[in-house]
C-alpha atoms as a PDB file:
ATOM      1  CA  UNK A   1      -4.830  15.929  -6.845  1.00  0.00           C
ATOM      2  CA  UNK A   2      -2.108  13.809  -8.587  1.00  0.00           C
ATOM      3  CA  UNK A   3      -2.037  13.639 -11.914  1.00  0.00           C
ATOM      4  CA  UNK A   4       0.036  10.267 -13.259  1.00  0.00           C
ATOM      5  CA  UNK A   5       0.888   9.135 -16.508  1.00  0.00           C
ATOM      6  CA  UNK A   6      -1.733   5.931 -17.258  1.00  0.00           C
ATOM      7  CA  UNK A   7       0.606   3.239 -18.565  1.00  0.00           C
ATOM      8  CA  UNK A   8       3.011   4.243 -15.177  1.00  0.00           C
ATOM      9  CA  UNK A   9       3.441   1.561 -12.638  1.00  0.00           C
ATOM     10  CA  UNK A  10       3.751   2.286  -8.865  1.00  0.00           C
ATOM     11  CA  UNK A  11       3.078   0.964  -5.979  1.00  0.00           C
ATOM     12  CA  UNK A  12       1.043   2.685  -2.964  1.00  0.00           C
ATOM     13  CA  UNK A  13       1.232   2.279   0.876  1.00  0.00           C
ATOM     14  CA  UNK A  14      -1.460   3.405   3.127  1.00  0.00           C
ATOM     15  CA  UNK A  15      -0.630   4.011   6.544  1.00  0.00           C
ATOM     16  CA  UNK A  16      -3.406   4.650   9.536  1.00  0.00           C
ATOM     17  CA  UNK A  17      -2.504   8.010  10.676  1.00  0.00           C
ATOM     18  CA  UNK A  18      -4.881   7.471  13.841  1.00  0.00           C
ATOM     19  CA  UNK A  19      -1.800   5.300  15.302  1.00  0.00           C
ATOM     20  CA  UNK A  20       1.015   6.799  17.477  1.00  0.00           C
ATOM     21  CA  UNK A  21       3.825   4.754  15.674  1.00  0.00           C
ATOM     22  CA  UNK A  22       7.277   5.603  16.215  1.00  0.00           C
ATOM     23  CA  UNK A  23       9.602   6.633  13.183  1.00  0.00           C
ATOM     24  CA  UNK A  24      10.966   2.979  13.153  1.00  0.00           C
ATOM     25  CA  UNK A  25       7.933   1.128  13.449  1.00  0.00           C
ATOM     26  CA  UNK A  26       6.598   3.063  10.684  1.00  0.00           C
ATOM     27  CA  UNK A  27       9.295   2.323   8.551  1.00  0.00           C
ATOM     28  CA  UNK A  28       9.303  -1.331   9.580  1.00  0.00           C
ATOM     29  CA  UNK A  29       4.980  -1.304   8.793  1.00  0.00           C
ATOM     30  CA  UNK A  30       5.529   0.308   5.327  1.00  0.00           C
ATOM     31  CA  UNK A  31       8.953  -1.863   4.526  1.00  0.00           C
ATOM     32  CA  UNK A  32       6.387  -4.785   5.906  1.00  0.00           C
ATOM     33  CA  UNK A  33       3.525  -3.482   3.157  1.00  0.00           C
ATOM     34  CA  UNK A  34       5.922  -2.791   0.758  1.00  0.00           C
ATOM     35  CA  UNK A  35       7.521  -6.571   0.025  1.00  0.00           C
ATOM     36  CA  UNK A  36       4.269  -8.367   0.951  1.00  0.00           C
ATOM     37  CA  UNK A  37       2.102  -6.379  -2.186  1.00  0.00           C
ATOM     38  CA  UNK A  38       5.340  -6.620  -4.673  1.00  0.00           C
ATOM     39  CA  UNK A  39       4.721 -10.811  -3.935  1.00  0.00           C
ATOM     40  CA  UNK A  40       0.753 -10.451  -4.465  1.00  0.00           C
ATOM     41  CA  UNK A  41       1.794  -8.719  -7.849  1.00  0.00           C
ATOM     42  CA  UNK A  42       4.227 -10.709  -9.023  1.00  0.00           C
ATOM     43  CA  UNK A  43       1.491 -13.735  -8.703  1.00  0.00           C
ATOM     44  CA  UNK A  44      -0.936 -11.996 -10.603  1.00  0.00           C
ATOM     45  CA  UNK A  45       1.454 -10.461 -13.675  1.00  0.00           C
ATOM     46  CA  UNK A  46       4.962 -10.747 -13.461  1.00  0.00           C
ATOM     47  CA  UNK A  47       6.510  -9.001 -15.902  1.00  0.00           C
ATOM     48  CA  UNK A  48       4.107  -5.798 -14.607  1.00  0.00           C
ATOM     49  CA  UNK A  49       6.202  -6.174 -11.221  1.00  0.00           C
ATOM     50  CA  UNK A  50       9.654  -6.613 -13.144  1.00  0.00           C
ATOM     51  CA  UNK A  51       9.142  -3.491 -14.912  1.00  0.00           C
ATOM     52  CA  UNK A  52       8.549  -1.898 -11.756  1.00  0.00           C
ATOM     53  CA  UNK A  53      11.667  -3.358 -10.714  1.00  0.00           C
ATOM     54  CA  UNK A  54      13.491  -2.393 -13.377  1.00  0.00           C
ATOM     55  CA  UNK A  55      11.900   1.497 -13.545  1.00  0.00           C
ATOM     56  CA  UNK A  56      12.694   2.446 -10.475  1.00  0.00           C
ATOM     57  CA  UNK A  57      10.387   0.993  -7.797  1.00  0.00           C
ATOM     58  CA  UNK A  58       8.017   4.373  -7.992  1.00  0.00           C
ATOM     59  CA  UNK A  59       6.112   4.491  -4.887  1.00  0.00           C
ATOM     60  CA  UNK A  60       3.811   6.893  -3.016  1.00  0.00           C
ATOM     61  CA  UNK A  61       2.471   6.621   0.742  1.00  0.00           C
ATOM     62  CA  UNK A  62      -0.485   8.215   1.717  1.00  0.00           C
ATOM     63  CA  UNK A  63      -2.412   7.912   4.649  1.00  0.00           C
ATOM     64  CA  UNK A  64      -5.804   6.858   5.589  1.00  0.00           C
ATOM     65  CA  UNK A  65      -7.683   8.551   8.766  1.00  0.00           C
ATOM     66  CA  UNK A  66      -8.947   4.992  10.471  1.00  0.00           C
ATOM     67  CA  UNK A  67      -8.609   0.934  10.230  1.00  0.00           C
ATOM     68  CA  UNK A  68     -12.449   1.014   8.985  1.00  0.00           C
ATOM     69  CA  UNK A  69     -11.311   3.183   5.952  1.00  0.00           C
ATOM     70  CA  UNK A  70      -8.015   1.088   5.700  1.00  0.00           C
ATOM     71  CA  UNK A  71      -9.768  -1.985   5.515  1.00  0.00           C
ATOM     72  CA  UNK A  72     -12.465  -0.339   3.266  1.00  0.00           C
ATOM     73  CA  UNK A  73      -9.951   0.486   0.485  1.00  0.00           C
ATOM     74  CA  UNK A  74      -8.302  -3.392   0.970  1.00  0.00           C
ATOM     75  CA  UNK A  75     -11.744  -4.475  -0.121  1.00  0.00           C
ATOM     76  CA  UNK A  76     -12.218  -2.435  -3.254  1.00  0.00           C
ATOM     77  CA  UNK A  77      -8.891  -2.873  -4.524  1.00  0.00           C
ATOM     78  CA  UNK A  78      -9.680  -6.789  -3.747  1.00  0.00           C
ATOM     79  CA  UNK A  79     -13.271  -6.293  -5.476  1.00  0.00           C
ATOM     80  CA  UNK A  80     -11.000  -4.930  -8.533  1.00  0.00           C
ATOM     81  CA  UNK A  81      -8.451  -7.485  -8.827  1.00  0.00           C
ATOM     82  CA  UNK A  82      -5.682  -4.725  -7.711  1.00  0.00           C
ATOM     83  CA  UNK A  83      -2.919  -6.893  -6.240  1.00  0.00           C
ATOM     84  CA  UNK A  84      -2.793  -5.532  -2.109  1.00  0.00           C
ATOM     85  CA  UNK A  85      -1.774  -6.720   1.137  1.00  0.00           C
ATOM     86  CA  UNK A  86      -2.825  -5.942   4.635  1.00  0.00           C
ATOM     87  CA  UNK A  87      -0.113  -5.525   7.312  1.00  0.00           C
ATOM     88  CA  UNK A  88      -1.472  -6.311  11.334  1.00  0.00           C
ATOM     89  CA  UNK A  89       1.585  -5.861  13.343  1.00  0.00           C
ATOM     90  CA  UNK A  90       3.025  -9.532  15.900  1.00  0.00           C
ATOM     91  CA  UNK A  91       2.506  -6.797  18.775  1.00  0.00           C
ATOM     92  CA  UNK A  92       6.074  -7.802  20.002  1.00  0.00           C
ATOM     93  CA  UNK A  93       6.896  -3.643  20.477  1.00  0.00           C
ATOM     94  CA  UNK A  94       4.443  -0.455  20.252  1.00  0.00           C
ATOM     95  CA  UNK A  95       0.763  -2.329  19.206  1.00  0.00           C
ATOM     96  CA  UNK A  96      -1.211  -4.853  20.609  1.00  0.00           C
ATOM     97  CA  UNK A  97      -0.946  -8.076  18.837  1.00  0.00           C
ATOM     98  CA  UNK A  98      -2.893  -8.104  15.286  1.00  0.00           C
ATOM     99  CA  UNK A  99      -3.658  -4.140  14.716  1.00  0.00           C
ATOM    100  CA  UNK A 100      -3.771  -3.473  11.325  1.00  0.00           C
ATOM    101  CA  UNK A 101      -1.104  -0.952  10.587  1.00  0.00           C
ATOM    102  CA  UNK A 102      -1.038  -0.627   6.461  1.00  0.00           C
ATOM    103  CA  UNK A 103      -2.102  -1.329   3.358  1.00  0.00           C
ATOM    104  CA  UNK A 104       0.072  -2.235   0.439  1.00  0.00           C
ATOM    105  CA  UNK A 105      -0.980  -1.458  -3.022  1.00  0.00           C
ATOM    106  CA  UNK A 106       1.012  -2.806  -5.952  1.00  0.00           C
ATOM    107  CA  UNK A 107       3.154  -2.670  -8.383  1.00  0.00           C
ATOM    108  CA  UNK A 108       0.400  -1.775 -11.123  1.00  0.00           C
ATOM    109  CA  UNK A 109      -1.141   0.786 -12.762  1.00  0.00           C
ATOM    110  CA  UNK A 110      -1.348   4.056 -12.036  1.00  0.00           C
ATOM    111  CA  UNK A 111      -4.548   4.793 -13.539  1.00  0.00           C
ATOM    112  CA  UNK A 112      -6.479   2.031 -11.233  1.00  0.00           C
ATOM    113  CA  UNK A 113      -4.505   2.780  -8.453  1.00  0.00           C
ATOM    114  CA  UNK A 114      -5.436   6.313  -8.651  1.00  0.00           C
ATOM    115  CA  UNK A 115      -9.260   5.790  -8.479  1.00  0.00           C
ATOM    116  CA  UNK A 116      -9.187   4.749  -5.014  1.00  0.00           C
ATOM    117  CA  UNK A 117      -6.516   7.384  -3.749  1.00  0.00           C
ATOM    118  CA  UNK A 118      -6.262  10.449  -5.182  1.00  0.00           C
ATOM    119  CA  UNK A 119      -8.013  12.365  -2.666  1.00  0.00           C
ATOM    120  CA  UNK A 120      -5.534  10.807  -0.014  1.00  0.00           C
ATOM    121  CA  UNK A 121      -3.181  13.203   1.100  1.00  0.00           C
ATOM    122  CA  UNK A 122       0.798  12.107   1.138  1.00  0.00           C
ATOM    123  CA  UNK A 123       2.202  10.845   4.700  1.00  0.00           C
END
């Protein structure tokens, strides 16, 4: 378990670990998850996402066993007004078109992060 400080800010990536990605495609999938949640957060609270900026981007990626339990956690941190974006890969290399590869979580708080993915374990 991961114990964070609850005014902290980081963002989260969840990766499906049921995919046989490459080391670059997996970089390119969380890069991918990474940018597209920082531009759902800075539309919901902007100076949240420029103090993330400016703190030193903190991020953790954990993974998630399935797209059912990917998609699972998109909807809860949707139900809770978390800022999140899914990633489903063009299928131009490794995938077929439109698999759903990550999750991006973030910038935001810690604390409401946490509730969904504590008991995650780190990729």
């Amino acid at each position: 378990m991961r114990a964070s400080n609850p005014e902290e800010i980081k963002q989260a990536i969840l990766v499906r670990a049921d995919l046989d990605m490459g080391r670059g495609k997996l970089g390119a999938q969380i890069a991918h998850a990474s940018v597209l949640s920082f531009l759902e957060a800075q539309k919901v609270d902007k100076e949240m996402a420029m103090e993330w900026l400016d703190t030193g981007q903190k991020k953790i990626v954990l993974k998630v066993d399935d797209e059912e339990s990917l998609k699972k956690l998109y909807a809860a941190f949707r139900f809770k007004k978390v800022p999140c974006a899914l990633v489903n890969d063009a299928g131009l290399t490794q995938l077929p078109p439109g698999t759903t590869t990550t999750l991006g979580i973030g910038p935001w708080k810690s604390k409401e992060i946490d509730i969904f993915t504590e008991k995650l374990k780190l990729l």
